[in-house]
N, C-alpha and C. Protein backbone atom coordinates (compact mmCIF):
# COMPACT_ATOMS: atom_id res chain seq x y z
N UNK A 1 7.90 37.26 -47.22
CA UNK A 1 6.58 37.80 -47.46
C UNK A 1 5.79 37.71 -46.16
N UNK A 2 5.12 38.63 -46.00
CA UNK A 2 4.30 38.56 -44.57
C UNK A 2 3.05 37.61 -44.86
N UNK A 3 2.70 37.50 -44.25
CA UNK A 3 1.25 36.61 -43.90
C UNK A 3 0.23 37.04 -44.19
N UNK A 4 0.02 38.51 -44.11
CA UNK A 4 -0.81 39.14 -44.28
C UNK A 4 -1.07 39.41 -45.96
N UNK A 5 0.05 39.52 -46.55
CA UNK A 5 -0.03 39.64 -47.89
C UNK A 5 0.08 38.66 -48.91
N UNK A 6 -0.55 37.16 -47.80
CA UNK A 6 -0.62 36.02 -48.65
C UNK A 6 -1.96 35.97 -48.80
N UNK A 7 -2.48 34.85 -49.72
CA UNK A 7 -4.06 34.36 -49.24
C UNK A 7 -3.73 32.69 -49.69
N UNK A 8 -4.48 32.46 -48.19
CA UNK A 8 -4.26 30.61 -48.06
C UNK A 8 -5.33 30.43 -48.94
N UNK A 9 -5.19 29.12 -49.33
CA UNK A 9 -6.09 28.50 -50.65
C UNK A 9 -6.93 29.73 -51.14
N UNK A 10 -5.45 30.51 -52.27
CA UNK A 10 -6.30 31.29 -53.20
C UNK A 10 -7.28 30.65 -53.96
N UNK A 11 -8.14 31.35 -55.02
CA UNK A 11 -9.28 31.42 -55.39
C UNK A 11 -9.17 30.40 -56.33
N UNK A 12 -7.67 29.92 -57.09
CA UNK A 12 -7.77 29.31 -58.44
C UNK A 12 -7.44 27.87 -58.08
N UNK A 13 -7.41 27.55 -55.89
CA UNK A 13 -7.56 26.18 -56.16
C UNK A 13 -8.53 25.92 -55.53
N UNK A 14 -9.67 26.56 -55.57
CA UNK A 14 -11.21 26.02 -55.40
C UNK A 14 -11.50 25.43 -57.43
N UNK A 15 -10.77 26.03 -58.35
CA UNK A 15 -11.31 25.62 -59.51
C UNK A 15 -10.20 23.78 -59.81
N UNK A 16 -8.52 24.17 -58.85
CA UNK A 16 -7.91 23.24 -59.19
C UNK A 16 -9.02 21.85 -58.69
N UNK A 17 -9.53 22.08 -57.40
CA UNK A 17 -9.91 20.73 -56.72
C UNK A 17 -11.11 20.62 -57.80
N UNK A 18 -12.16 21.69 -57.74
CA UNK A 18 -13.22 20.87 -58.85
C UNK A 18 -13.12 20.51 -59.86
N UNK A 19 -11.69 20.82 -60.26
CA UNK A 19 -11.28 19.70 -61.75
C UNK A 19 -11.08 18.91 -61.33
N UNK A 20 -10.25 18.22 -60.42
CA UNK A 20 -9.74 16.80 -59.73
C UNK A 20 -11.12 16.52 -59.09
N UNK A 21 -12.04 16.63 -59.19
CA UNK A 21 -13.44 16.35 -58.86
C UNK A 21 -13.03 15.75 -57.03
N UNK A 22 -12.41 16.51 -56.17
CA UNK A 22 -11.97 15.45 -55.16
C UNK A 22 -11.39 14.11 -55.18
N UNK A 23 -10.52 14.05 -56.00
CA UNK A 23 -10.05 12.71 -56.16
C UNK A 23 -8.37 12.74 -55.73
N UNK A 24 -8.04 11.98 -54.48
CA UNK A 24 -6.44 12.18 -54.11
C UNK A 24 -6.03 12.52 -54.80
N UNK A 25 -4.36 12.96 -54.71
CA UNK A 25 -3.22 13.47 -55.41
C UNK A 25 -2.24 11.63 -56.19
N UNK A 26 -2.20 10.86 -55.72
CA UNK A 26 -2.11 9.92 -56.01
C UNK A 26 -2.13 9.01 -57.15
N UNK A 27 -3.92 9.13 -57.12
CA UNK A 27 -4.96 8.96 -58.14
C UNK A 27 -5.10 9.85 -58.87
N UNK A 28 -4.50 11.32 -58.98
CA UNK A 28 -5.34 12.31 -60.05
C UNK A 28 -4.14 12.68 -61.23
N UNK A 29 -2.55 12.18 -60.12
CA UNK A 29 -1.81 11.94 -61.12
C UNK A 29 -1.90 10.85 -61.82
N UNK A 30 -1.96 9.32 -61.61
CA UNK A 30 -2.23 8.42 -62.00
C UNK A 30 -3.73 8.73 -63.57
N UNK A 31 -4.29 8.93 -63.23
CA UNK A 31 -5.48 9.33 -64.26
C UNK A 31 -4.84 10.15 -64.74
N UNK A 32 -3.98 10.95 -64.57
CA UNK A 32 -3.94 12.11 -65.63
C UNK A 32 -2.98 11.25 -66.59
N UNK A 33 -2.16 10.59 -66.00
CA UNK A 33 -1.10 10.02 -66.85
C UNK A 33 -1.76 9.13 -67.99
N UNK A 34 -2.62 8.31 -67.49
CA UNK A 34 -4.03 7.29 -68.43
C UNK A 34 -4.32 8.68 -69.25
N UNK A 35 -4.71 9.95 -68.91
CA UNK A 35 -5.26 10.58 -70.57
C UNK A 35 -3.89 11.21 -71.47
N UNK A 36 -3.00 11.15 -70.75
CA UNK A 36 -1.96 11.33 -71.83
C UNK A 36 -1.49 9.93 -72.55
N UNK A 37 -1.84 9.06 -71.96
CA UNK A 37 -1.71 7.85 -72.93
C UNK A 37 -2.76 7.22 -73.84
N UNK A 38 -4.04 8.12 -73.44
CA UNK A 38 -5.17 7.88 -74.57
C UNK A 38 -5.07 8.95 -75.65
N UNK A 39 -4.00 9.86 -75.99
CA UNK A 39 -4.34 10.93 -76.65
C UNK A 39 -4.35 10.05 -78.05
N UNK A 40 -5.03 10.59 -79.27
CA UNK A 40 -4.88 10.57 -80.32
C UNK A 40 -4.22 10.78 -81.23
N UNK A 41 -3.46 10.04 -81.12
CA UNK A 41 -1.86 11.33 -82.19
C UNK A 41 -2.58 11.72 -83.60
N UNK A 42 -2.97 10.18 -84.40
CA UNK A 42 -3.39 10.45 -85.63
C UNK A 42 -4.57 11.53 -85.99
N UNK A 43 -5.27 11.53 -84.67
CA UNK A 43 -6.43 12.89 -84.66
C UNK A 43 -5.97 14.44 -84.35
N UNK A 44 -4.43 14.33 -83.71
CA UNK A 44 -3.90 15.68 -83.81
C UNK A 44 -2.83 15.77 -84.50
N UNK A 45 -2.84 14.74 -85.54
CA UNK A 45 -2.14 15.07 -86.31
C UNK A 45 -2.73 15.78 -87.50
N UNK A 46 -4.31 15.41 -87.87
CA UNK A 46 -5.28 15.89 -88.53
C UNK A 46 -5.58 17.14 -88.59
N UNK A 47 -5.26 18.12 -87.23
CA UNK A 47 -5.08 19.25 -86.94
C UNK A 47 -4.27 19.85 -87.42
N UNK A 48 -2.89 19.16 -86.83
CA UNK A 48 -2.07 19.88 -87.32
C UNK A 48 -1.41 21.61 -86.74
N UNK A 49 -1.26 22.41 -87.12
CA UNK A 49 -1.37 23.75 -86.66
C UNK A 49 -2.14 24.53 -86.30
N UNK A 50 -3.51 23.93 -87.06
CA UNK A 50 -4.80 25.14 -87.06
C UNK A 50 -4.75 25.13 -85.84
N UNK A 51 -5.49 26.42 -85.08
CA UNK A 51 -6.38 26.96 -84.60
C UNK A 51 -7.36 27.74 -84.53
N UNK A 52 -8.69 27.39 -83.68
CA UNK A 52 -9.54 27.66 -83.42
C UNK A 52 -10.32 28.99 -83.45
N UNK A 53 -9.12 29.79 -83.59
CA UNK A 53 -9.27 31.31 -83.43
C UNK A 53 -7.81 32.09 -83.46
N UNK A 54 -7.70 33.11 -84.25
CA UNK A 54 -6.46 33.96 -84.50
C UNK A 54 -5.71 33.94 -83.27
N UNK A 55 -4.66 34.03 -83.09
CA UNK A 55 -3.72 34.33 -81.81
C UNK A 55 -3.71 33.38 -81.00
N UNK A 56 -4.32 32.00 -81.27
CA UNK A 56 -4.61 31.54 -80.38
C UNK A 56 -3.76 30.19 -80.37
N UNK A 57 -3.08 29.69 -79.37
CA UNK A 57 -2.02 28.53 -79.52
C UNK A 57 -2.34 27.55 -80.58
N UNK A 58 -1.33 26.73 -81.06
CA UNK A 58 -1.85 25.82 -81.76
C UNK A 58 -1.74 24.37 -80.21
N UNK A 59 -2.05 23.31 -81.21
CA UNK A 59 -2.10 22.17 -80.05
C UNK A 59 -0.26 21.59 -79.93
N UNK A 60 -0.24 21.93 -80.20
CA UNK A 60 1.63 21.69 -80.17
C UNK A 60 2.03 22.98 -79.27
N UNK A 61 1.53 23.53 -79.05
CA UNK A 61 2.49 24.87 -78.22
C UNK A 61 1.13 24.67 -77.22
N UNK A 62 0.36 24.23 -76.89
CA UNK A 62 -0.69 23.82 -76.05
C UNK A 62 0.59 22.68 -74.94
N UNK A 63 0.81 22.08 -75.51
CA UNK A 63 1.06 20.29 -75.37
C UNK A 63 2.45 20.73 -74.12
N UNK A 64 3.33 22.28 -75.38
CA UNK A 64 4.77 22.50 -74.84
C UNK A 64 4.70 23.04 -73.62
N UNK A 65 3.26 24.04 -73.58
CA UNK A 65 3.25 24.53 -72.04
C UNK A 65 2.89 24.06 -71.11
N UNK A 66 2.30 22.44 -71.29
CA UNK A 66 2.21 21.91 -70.07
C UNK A 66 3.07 20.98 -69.42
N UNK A 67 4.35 20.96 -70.71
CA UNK A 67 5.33 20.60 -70.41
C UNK A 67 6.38 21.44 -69.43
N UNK A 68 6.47 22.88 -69.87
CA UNK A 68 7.21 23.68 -69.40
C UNK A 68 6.53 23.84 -67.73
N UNK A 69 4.81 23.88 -68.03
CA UNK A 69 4.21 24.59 -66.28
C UNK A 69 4.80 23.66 -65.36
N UNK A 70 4.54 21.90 -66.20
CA UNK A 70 4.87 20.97 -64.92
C UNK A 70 6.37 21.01 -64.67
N UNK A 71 7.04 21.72 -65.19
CA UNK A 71 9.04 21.38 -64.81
C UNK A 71 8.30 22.50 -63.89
N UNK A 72 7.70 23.92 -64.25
CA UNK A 72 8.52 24.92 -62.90
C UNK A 72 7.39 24.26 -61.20
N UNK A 73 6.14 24.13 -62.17
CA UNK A 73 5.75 23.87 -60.67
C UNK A 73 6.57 22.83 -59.56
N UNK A 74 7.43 21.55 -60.73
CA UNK A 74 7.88 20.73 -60.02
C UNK A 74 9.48 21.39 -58.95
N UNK A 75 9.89 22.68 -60.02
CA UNK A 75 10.88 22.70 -59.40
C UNK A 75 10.59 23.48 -57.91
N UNK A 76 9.40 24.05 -58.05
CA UNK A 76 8.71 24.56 -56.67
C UNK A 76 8.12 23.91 -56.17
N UNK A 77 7.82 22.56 -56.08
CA UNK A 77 7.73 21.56 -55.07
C UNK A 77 8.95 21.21 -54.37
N UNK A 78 9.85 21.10 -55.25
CA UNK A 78 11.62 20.65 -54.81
C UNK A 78 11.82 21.74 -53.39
N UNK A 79 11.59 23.11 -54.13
CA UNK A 79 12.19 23.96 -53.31
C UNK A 79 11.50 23.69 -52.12
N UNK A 80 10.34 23.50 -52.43
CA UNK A 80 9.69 24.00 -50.89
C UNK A 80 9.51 22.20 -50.09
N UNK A 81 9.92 21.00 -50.38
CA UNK A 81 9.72 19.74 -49.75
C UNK A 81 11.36 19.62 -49.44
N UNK A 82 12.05 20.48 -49.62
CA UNK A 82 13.67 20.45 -49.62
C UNK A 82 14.12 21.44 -48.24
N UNK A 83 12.92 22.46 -47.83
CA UNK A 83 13.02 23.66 -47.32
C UNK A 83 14.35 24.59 -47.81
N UNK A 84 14.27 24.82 -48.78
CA UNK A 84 15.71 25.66 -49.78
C UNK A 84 15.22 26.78 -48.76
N UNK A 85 14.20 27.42 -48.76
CA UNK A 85 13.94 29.15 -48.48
C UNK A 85 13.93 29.73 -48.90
N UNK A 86 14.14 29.53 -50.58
CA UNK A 86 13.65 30.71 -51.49
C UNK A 86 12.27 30.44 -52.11
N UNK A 87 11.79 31.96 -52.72
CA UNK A 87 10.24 31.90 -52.83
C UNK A 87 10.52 31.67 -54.50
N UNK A 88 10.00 31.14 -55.07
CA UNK A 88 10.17 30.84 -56.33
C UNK A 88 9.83 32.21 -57.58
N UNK A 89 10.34 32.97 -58.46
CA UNK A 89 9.54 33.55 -59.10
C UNK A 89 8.70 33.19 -59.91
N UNK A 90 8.04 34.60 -60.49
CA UNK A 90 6.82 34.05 -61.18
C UNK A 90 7.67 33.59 -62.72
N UNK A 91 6.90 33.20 -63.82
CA UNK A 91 7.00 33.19 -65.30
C UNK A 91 5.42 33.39 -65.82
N UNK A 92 6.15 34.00 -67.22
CA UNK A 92 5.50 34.74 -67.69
C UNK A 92 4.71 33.70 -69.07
N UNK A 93 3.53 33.07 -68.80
CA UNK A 93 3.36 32.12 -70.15
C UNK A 93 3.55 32.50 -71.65
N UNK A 94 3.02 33.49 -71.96
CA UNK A 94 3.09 34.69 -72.84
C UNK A 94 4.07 34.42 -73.81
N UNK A 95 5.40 34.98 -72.51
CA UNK A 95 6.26 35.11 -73.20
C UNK A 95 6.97 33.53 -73.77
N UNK A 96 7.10 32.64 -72.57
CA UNK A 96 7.54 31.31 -73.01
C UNK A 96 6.81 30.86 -74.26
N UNK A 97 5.53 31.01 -74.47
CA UNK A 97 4.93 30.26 -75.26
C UNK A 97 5.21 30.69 -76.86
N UNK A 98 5.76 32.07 -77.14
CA UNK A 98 6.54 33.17 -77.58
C UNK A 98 7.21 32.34 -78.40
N UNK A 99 8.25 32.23 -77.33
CA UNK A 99 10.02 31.53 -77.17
C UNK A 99 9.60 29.95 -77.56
N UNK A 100 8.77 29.23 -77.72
CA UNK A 100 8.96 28.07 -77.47
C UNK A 100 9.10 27.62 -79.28
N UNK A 101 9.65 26.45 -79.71
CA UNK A 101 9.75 26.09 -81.15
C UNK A 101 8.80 24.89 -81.09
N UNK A 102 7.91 24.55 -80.18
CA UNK A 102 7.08 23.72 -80.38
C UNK A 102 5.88 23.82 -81.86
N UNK A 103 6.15 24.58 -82.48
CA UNK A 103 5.14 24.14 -83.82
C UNK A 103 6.35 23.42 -84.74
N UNK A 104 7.52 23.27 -84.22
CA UNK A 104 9.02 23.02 -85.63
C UNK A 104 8.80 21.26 -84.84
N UNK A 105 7.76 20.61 -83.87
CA UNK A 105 8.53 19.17 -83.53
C UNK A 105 6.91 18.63 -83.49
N UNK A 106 7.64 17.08 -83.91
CA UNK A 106 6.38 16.74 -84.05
C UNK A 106 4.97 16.41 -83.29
N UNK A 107 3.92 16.41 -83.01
CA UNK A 107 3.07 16.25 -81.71
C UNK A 107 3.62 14.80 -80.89
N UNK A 108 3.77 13.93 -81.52
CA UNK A 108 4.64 12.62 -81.22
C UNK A 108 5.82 12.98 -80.16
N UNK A 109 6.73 13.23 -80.45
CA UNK A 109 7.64 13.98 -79.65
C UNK A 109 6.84 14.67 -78.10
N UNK A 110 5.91 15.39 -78.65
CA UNK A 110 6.04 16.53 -77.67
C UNK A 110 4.64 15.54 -76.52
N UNK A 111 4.14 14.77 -77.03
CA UNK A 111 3.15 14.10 -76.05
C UNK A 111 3.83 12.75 -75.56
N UNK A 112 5.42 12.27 -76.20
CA UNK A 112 6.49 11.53 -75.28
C UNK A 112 7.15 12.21 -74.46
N UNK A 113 7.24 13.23 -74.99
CA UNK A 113 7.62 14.27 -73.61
C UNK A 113 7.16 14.41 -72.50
N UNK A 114 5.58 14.46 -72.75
CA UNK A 114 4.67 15.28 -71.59
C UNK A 114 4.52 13.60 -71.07
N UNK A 115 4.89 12.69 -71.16
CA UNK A 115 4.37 11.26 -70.70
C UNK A 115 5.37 11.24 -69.66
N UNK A 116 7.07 11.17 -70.33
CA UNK A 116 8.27 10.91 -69.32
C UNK A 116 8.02 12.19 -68.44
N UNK A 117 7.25 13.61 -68.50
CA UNK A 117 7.73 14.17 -67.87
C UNK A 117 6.47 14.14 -66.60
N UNK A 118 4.88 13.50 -66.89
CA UNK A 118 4.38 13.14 -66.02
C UNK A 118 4.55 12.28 -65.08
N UNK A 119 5.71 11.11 -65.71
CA UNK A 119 5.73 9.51 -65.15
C UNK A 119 7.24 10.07 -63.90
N UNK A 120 7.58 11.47 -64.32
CA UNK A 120 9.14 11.56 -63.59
C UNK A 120 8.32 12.43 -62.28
N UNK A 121 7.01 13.31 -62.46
CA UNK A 121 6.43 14.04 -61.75
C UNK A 121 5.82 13.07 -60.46
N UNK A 122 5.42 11.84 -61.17
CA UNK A 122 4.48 10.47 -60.21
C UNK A 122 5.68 10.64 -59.51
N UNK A 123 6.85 10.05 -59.53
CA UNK A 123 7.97 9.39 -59.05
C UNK A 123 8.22 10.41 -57.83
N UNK A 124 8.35 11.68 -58.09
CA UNK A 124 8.62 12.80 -57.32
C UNK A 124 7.61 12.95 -56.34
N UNK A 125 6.68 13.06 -56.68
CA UNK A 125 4.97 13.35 -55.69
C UNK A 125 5.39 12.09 -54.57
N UNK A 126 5.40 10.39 -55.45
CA UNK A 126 5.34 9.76 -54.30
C UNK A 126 6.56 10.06 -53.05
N UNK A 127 7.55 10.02 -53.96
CA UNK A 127 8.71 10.24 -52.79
C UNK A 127 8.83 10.95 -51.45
N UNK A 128 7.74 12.05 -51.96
CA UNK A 128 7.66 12.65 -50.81
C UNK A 128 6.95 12.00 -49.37
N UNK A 129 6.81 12.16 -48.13
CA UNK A 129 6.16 11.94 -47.00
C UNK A 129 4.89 12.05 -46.65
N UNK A 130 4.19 12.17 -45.99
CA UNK A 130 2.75 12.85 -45.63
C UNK A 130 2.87 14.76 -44.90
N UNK A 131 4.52 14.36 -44.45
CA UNK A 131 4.77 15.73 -43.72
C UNK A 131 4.62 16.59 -44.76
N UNK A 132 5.76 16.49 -45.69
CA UNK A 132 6.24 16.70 -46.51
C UNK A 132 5.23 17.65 -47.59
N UNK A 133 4.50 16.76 -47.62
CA UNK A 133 3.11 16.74 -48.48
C UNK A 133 2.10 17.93 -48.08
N UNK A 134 2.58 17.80 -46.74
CA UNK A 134 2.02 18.98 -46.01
C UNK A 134 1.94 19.93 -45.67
N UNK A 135 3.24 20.57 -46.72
CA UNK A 135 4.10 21.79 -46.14
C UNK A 135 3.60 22.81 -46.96
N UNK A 136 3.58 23.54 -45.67
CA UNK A 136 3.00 24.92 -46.48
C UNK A 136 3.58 25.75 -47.27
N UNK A 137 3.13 25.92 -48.58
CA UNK A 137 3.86 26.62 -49.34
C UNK A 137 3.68 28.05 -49.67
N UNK A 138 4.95 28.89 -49.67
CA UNK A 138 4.41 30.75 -49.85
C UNK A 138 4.82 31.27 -50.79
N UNK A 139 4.37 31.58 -52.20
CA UNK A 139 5.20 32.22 -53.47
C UNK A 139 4.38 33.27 -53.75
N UNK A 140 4.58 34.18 -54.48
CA UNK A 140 3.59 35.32 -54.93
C UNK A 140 2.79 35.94 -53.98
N UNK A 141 1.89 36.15 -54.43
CA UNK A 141 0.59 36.02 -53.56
C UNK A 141 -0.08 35.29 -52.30
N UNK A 142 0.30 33.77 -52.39
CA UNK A 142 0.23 32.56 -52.63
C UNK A 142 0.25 31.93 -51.65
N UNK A 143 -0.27 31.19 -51.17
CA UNK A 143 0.05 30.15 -49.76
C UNK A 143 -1.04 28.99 -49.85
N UNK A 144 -0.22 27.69 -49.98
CA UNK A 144 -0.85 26.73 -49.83
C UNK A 144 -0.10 25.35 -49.44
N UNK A 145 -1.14 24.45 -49.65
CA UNK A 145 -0.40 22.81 -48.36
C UNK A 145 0.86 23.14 -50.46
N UNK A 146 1.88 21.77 -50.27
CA UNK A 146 2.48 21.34 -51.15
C UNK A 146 2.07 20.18 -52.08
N UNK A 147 0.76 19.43 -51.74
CA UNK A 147 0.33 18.57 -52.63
C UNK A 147 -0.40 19.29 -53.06
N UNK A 148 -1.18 20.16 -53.06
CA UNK A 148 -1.67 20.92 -53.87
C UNK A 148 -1.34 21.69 -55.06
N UNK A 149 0.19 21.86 -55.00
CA UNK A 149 1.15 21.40 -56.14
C UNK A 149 1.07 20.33 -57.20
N UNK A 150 0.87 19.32 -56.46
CA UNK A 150 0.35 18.33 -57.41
C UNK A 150 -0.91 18.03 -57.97
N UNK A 151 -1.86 18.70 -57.47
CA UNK A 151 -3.24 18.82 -57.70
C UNK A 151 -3.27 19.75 -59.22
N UNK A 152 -2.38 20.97 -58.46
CA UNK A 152 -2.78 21.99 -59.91
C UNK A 152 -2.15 21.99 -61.32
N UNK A 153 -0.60 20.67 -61.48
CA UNK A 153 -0.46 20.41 -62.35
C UNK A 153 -1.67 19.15 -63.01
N UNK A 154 -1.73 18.39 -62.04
CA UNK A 154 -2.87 17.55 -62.87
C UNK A 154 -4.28 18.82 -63.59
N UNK A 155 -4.87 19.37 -62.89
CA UNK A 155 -5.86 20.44 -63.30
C UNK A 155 -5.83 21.21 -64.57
N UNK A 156 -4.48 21.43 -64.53
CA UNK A 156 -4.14 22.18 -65.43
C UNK A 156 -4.15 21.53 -66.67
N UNK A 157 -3.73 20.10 -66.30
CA UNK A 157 -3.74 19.55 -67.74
C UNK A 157 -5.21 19.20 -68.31
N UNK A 158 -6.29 18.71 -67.39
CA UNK A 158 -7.29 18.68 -67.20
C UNK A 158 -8.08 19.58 -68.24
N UNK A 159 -7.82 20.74 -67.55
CA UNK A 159 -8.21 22.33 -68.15
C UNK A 159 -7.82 22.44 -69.79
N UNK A 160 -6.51 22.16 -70.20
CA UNK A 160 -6.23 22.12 -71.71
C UNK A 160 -6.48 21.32 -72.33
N UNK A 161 -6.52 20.15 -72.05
CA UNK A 161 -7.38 18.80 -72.36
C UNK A 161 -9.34 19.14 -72.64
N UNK A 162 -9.54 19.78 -71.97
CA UNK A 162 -10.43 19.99 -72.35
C UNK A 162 -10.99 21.00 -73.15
N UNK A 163 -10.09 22.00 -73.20
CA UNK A 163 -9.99 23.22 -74.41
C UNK A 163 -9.65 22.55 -75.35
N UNK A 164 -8.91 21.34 -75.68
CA UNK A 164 -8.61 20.76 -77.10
C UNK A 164 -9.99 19.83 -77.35
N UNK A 165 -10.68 19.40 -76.41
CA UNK A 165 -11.49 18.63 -77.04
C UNK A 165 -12.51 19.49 -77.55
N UNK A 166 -12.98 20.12 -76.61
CA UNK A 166 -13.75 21.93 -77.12
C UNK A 166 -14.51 22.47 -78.59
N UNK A 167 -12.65 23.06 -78.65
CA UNK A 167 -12.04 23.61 -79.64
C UNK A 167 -11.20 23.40 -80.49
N UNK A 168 -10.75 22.11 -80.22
CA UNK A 168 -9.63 22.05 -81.60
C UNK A 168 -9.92 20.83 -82.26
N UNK A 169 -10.58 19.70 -81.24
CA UNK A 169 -10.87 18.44 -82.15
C UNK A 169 -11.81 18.85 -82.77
N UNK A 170 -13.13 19.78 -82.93
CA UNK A 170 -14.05 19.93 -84.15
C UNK A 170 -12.82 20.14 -85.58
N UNK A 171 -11.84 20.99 -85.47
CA UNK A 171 -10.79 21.40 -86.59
C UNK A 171 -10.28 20.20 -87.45
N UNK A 172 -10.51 18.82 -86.64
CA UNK A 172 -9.92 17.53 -87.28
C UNK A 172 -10.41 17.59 -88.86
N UNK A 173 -9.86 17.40 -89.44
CA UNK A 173 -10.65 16.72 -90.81
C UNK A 173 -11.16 15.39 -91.16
């Protein structure tokens, strides 16, 4: 991809950093991991399926895609702290979220999931270097440092975390 047809710190991580309110990569995984261990099971279990509005995920297929975003973003950290040289493709949420059987398992399950798969993400982030950390990354559109990788999975969870408190914990009974 040329240079020209990238843009360095696109537009959606001026929103990643003001979710991480400026707070290291370090620390923002660390905190993020603390709110997946404060979740409420028995309060989304109260939920249940509903949602908030027609078409609109339930908290179990919420829970699965931030399971699924953090495997690909992680595997595009791999690629690019590994220097493989390939540009990663895109995915399509849409459709995964589609495909996914996350309303058939229980929220229990799927927020032990998202725990081992944050606590395997810490492990990975630290491993890396400061170089490392530093490497510029080019996919899509796209160009940015590689901890910023780690910024926008914490954000992201951030971001749905807070659409459930929003919108779906009023649904509790």
């Amino acid at each position: 991809m040329e240079k020209s047809e990238t843009k360095e710190n696109p537009e959606f991580l001026e929103y990643v950093y003001a979710l991480n309110a400026g707070t290291g990569l370090a620390e923002a995984l660390r905190l993020s991991l603390k709110e997946i261990n404060a979740i409420d099971i028995d309060q989304l279990n109260s939920i249940g399926l509903k949602t908030y509005k027609k078409g609109k995920w339930t908290i179990h297929k919420i829970v699965q895609h931030l399971i699924d975003w953090e495997r690909i973003w992680c595997f595009r950290a791999i690629i690019f702290a590994r220097g493989e040289g390939t540009i990663p493709d895109a995915h399509d949420q849409e459709i995964m979220g589609k495909n996914s059987n996350a309303d058939e398992l229980p929220i229990e399950q799927l927020v032990d999931e998202l725990r081992i798969v944050r606590q395997s993400t810490i492990m990975m982030f630290e491993s890396f270097s400061k170089k490392i950390l530093e490497t510029n990354c080019k996919f899509f559109e796209y160009e940015m440092p590689l901890y910023a990788i780690g910024l926008t999975i914490t954000a992201h969870q951030i971001h749905h975390f807070n659409i459930i408190k929003e919108r779906y914990i009023p649904l509790a009974e």
